[in-house]
PDB file of N, CA and C in Angstrom:
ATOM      1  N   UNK A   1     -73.391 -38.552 148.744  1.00  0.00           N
ATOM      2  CA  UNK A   1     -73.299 -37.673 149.901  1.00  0.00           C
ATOM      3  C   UNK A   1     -74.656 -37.001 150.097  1.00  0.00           C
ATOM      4  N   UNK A   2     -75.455 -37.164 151.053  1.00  0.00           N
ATOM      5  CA  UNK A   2     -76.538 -36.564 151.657  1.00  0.00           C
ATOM      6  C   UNK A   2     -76.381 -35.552 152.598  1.00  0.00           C
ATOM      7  N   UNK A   3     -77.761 -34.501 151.979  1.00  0.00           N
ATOM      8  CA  UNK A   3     -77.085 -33.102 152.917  1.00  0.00           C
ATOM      9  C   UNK A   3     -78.123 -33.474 153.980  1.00  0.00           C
ATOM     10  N   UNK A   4     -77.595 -32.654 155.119  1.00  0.00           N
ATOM     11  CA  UNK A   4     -78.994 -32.800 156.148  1.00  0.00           C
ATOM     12  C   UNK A   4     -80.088 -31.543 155.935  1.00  0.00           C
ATOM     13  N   UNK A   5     -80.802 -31.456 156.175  1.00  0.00           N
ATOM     14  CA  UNK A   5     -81.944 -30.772 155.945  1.00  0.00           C
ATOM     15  C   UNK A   5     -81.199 -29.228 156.820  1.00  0.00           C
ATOM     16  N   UNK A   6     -80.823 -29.101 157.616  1.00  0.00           N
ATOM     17  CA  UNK A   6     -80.609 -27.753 158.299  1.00  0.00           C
ATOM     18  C   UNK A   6     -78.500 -27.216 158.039  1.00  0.00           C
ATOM     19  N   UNK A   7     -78.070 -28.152 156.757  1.00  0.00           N
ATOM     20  CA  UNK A   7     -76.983 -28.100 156.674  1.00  0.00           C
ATOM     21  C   UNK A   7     -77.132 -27.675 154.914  1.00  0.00           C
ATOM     22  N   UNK A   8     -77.619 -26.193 154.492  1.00  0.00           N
ATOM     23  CA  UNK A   8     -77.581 -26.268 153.470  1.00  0.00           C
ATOM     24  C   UNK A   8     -76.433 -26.181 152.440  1.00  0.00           C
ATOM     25  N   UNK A   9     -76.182 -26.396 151.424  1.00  0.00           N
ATOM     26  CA  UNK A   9     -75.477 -26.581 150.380  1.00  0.00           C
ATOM     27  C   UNK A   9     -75.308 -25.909 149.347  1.00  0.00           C
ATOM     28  N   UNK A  10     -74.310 -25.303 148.461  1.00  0.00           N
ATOM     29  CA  UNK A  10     -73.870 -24.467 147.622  1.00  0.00           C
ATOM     30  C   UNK A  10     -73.428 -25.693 145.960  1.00  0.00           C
ATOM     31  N   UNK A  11     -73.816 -25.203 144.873  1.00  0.00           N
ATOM     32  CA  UNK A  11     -73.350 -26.017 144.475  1.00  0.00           C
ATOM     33  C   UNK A  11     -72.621 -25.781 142.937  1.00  0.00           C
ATOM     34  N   UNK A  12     -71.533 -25.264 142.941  1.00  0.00           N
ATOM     35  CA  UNK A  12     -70.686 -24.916 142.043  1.00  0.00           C
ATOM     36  C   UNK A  12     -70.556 -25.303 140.692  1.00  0.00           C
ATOM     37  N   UNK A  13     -70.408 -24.634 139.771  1.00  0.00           N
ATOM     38  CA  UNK A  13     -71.047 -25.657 138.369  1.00  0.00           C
ATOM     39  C   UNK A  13     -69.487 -25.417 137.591  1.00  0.00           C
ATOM     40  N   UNK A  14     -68.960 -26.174 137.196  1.00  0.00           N
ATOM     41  CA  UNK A  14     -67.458 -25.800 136.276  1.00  0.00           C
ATOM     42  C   UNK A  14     -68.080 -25.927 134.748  1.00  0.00           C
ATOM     43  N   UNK A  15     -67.448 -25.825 133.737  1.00  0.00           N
ATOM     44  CA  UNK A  15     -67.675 -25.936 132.390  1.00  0.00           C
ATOM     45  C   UNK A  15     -68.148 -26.731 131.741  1.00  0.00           C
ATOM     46  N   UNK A  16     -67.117 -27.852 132.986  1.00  0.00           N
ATOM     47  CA  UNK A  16     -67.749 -29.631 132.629  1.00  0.00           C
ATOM     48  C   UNK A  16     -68.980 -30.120 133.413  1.00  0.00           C
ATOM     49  N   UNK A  17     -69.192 -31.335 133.118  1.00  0.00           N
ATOM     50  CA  UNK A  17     -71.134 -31.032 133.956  1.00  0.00           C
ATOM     51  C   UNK A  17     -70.334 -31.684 135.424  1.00  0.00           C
ATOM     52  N   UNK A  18     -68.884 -31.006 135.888  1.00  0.00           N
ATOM     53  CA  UNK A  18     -68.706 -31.828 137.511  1.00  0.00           C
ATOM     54  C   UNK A  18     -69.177 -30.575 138.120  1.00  0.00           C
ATOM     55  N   UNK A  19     -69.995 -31.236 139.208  1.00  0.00           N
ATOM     56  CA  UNK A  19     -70.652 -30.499 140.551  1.00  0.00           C
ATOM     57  C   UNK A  19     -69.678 -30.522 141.643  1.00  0.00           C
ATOM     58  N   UNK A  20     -70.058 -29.494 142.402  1.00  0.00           N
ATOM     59  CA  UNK A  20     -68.962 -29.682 143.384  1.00  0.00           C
ATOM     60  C   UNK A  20     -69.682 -29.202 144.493  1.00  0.00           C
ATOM     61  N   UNK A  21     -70.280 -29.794 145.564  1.00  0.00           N
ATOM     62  CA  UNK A  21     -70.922 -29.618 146.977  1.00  0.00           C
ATOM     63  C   UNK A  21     -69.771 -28.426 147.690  1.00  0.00           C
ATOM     64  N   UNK A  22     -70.339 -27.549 148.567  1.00  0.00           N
ATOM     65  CA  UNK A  22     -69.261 -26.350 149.311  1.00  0.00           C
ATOM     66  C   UNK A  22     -70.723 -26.568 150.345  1.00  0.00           C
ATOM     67  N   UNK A  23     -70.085 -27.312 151.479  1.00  0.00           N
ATOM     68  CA  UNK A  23     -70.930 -27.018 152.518  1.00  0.00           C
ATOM     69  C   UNK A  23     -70.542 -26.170 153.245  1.00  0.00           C
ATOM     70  N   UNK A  24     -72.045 -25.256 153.755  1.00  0.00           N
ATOM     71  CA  UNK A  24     -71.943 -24.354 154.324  1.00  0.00           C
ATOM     72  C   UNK A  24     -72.610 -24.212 156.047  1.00  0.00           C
ATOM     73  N   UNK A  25     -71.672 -24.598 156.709  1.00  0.00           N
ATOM     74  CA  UNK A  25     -71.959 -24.949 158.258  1.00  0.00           C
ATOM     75  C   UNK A  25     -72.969 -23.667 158.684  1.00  0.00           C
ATOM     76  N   UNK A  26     -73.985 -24.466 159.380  1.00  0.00           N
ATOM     77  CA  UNK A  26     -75.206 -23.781 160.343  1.00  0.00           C
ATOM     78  C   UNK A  26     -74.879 -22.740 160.932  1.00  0.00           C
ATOM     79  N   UNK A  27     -75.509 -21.305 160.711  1.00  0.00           N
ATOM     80  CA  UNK A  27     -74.923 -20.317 161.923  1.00  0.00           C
ATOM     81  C   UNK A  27     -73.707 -20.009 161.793  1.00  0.00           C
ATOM     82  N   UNK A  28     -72.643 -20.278 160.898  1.00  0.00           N
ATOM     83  CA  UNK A  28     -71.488 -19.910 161.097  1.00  0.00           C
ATOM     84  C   UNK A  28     -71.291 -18.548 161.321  1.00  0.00           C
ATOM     85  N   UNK A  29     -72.379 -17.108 161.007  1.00  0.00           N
ATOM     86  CA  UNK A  29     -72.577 -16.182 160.892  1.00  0.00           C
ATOM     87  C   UNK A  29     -72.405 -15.439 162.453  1.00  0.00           C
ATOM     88  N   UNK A  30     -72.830 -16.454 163.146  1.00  0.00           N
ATOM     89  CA  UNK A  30     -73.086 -15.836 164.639  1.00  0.00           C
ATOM     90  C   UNK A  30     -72.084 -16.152 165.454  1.00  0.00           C
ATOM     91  N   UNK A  31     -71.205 -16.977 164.798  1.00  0.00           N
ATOM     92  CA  UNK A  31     -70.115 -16.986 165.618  1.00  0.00           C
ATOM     93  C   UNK A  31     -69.021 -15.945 165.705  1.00  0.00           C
ATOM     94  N   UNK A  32     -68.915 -15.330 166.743  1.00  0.00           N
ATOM     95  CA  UNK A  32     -67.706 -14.041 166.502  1.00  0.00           C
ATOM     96  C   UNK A  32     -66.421 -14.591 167.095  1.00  0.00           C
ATOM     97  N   UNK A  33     -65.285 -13.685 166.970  1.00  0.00           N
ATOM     98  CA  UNK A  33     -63.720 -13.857 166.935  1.00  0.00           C
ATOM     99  C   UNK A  33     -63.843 -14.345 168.561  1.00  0.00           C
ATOM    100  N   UNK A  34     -64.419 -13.544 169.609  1.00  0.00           N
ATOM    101  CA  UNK A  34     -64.385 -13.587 171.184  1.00  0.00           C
ATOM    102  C   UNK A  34     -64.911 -15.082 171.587  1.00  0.00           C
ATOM    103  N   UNK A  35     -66.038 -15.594 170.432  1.00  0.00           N
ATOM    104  CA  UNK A  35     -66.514 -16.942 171.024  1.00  0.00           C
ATOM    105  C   UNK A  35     -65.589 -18.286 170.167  1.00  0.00           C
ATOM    106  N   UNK A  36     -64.910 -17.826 169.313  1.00  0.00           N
ATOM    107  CA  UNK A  36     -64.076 -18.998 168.517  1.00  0.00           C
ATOM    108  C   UNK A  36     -62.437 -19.134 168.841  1.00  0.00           C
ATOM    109  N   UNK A  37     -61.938 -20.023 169.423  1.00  0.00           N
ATOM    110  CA  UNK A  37     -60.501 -19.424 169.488  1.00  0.00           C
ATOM    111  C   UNK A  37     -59.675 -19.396 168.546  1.00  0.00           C
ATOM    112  N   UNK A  38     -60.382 -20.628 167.451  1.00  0.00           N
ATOM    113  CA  UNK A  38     -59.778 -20.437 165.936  1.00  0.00           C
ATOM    114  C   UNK A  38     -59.384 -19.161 165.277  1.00  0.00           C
ATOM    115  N   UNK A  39     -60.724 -18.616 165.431  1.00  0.00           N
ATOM    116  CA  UNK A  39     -60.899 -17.273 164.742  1.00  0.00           C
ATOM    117  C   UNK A  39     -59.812 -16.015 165.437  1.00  0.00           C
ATOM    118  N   UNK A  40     -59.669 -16.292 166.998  1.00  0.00           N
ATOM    119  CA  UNK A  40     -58.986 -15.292 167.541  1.00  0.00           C
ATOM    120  C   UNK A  40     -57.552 -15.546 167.390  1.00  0.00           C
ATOM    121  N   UNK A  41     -57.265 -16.753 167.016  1.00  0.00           N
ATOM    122  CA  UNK A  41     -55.710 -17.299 166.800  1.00  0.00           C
ATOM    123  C   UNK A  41     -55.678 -16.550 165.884  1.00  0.00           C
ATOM    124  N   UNK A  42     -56.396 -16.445 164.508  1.00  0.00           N
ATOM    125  CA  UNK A  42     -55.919 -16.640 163.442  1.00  0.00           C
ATOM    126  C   UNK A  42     -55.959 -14.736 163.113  1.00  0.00           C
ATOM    127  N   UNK A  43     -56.457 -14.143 163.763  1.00  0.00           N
ATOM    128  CA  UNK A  43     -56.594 -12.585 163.768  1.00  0.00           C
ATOM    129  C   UNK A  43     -55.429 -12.347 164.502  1.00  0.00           C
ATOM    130  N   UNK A  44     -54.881 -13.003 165.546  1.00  0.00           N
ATOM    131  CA  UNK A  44     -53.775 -12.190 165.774  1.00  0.00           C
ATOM    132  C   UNK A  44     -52.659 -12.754 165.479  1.00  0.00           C
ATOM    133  N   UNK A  45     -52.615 -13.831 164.439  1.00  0.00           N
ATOM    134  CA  UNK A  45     -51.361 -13.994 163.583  1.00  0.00           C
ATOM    135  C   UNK A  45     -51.766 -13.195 162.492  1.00  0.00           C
ATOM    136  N   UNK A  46     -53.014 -13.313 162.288  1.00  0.00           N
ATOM    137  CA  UNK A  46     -52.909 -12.171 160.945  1.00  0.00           C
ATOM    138  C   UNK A  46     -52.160 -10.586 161.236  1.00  0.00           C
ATOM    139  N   UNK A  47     -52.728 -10.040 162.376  1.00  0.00           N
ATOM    140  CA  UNK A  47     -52.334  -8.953 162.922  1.00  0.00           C
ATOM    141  C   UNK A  47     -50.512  -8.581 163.163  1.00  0.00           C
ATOM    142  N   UNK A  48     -50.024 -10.128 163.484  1.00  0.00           N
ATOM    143  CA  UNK A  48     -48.742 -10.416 163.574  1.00  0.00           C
ATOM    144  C   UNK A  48     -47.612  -9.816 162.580  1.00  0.00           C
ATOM    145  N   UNK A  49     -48.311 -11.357 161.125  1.00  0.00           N
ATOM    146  CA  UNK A  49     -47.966 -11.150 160.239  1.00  0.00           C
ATOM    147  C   UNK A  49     -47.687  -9.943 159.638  1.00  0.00           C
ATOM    148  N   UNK A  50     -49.127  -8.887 159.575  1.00  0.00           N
ATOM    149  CA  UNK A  50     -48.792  -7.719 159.144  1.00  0.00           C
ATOM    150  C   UNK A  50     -47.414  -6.455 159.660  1.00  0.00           C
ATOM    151  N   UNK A  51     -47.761  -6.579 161.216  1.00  0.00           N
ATOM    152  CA  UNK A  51     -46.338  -5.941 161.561  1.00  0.00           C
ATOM    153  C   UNK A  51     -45.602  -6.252 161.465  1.00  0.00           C
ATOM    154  N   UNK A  52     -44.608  -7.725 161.439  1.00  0.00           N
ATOM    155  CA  UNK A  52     -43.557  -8.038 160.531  1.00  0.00           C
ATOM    156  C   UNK A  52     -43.679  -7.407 159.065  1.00  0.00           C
ATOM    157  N   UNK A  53     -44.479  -7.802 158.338  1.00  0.00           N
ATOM    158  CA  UNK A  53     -44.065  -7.397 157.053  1.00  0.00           C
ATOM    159  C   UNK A  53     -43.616  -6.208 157.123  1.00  0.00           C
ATOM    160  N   UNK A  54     -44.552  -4.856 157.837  1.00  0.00           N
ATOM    161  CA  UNK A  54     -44.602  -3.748 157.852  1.00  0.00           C
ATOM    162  C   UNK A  54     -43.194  -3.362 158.179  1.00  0.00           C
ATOM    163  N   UNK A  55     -42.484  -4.111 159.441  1.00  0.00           N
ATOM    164  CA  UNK A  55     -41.229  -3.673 159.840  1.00  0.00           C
ATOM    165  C   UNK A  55     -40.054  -4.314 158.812  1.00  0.00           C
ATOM    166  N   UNK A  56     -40.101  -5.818 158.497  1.00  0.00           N
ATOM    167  CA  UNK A  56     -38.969  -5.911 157.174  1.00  0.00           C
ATOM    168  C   UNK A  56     -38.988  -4.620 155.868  1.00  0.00           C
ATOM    169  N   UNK A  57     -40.359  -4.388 155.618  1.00  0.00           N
ATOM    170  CA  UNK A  57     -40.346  -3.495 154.164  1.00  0.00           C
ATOM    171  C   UNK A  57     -39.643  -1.958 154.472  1.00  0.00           C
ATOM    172  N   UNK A  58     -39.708  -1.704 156.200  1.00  0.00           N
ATOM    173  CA  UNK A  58     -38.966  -0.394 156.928  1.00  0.00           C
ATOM    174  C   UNK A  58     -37.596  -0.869 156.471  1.00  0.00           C
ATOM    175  N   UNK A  59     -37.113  -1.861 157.258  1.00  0.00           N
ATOM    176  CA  UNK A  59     -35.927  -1.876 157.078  1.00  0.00           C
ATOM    177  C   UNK A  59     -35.195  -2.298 155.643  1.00  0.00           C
ATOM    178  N   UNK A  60     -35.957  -2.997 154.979  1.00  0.00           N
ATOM    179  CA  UNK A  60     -35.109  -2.947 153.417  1.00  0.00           C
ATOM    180  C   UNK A  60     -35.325  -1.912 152.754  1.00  0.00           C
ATOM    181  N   UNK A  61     -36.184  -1.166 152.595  1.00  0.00           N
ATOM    182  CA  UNK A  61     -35.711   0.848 152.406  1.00  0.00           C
ATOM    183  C   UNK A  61     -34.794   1.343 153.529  1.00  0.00           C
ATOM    184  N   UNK A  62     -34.450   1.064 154.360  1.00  0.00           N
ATOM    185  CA  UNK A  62     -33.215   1.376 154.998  1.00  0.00           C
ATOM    186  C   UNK A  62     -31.862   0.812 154.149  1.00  0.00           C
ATOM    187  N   UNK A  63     -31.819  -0.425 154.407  1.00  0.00           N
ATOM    188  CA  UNK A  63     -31.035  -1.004 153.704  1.00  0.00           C
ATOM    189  C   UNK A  63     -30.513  -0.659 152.413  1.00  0.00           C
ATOM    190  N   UNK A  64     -31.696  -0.702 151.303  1.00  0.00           N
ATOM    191  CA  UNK A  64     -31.636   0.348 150.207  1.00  0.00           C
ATOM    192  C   UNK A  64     -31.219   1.913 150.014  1.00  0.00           C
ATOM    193  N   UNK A  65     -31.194   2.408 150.931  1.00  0.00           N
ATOM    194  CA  UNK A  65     -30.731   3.854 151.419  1.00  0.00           C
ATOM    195  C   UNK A  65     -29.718   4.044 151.225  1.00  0.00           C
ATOM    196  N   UNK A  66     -29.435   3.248 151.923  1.00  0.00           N
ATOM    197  CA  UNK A  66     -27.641   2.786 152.418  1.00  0.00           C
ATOM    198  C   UNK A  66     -26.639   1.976 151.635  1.00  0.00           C
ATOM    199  N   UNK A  67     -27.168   1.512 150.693  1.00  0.00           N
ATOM    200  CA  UNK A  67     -26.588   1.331 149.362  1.00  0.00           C
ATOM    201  C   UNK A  67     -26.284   2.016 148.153  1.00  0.00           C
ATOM    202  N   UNK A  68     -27.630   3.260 148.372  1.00  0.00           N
ATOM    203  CA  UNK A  68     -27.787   4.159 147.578  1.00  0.00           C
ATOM    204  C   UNK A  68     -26.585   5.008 147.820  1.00  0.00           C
ATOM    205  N   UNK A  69     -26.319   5.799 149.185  1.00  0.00           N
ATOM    206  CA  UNK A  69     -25.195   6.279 149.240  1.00  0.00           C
ATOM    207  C   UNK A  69     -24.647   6.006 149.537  1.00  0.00           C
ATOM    208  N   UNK A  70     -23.962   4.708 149.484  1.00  0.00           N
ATOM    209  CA  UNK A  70     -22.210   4.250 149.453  1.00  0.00           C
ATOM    210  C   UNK A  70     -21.768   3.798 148.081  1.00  0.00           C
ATOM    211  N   UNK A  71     -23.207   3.499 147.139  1.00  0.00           N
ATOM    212  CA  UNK A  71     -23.082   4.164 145.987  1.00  0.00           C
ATOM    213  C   UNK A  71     -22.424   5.342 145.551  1.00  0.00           C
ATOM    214  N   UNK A  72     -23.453   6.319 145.669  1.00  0.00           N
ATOM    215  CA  UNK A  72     -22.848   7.611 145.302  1.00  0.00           C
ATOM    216  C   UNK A  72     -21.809   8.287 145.992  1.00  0.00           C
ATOM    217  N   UNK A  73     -21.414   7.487 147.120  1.00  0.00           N
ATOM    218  CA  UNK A  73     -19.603   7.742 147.678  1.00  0.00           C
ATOM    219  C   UNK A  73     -19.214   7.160 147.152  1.00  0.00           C
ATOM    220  N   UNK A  74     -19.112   6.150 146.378  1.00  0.00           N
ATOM    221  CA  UNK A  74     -18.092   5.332 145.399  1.00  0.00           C
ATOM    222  C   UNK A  74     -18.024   6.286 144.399  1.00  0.00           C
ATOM    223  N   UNK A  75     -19.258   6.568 143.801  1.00  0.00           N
ATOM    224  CA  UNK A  75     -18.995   7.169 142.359  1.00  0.00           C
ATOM    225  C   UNK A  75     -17.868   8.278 142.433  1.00  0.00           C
ATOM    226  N   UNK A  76     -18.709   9.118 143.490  1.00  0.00           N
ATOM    227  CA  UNK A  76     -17.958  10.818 143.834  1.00  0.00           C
ATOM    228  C   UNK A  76     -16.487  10.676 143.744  1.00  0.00           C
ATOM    229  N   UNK A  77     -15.851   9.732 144.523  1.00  0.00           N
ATOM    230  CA  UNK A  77     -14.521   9.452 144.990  1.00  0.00           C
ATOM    231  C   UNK A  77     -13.985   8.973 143.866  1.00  0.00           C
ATOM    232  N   UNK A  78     -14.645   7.661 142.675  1.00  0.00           N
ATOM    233  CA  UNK A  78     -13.998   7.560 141.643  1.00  0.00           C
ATOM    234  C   UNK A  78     -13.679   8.752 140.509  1.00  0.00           C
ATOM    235  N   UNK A  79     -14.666   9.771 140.600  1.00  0.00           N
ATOM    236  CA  UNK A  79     -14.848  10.736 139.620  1.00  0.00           C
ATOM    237  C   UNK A  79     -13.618  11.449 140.168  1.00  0.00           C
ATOM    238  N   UNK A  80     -13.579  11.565 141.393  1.00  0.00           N
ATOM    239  CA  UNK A  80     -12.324  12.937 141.778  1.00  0.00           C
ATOM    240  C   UNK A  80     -11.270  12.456 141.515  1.00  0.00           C
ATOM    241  N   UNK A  81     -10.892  11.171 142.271  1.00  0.00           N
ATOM    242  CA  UNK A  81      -9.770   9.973 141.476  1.00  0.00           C
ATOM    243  C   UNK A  81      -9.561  10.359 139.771  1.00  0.00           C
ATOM    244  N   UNK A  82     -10.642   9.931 139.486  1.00  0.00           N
ATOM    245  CA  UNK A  82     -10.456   9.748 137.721  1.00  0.00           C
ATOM    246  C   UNK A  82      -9.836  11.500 137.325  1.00  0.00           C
ATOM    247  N   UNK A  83     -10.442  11.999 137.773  1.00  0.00           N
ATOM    248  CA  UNK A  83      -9.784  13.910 137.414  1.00  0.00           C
ATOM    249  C   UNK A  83      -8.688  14.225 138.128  1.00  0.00           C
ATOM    250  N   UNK A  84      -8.180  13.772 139.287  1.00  0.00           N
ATOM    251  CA  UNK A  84      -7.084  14.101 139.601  1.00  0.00           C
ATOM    252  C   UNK A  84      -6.058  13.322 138.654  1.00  0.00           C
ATOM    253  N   UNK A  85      -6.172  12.169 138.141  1.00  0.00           N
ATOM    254  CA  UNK A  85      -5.228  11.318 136.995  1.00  0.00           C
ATOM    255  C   UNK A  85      -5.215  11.535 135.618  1.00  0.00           C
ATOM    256  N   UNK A  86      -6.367  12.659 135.153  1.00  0.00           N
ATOM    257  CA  UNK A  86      -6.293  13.580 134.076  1.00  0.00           C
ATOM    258  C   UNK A  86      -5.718  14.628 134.220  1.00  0.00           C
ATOM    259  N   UNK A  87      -5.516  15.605 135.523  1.00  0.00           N
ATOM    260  CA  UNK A  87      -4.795  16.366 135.487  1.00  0.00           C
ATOM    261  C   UNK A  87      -3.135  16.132 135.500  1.00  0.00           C
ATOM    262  N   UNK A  88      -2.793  14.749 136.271  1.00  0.00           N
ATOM    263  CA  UNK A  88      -1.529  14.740 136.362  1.00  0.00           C
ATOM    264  C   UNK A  88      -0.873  14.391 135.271  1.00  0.00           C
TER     265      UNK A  88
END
């Protein structure tokens, strides 16, 4: 594999003597999100992504809430149960 002269090259060394070429495309630096549509796809699925997550992790602490106390209405109600059948 031959690099081209204005396509320079990175070249990764592992433990073992394998090389590993990471080409690094011309200018990629100057390309911004407004001139790539790749880049703008991929920012506003990233952007996406995040508000989903943000809104599932809302609602499973909701969810969790709400387990918590129908929990502790189970307990309460068994405890008064359980003492009203000690007193009788």
């Amino acid at each position: 594999m031959m690099n081209k002269p204005n396509q320079p090259s990175l070249l990764l060394t592992t433990s073992s003597t394998l090389k590993v070429p990471i080409l690094q495309p011309h200018h990629s630096h100057s390309i911004t999100a407004q001139q790539n549509p790749i880049k703008r796809y991929n920012h506003a699925l990233y952007k996406w992504t995040q508000q989903l997550l943000a809104h599932a992790s809302k609602q499973q602490e909701q969810e969790i809430m709400q387990v918590k106390d129908q929990s502790k209405a189970l307990s309460s109600s068994h405890q008064i149960s359980s003492q009203k059948a000690l007193l009788n």
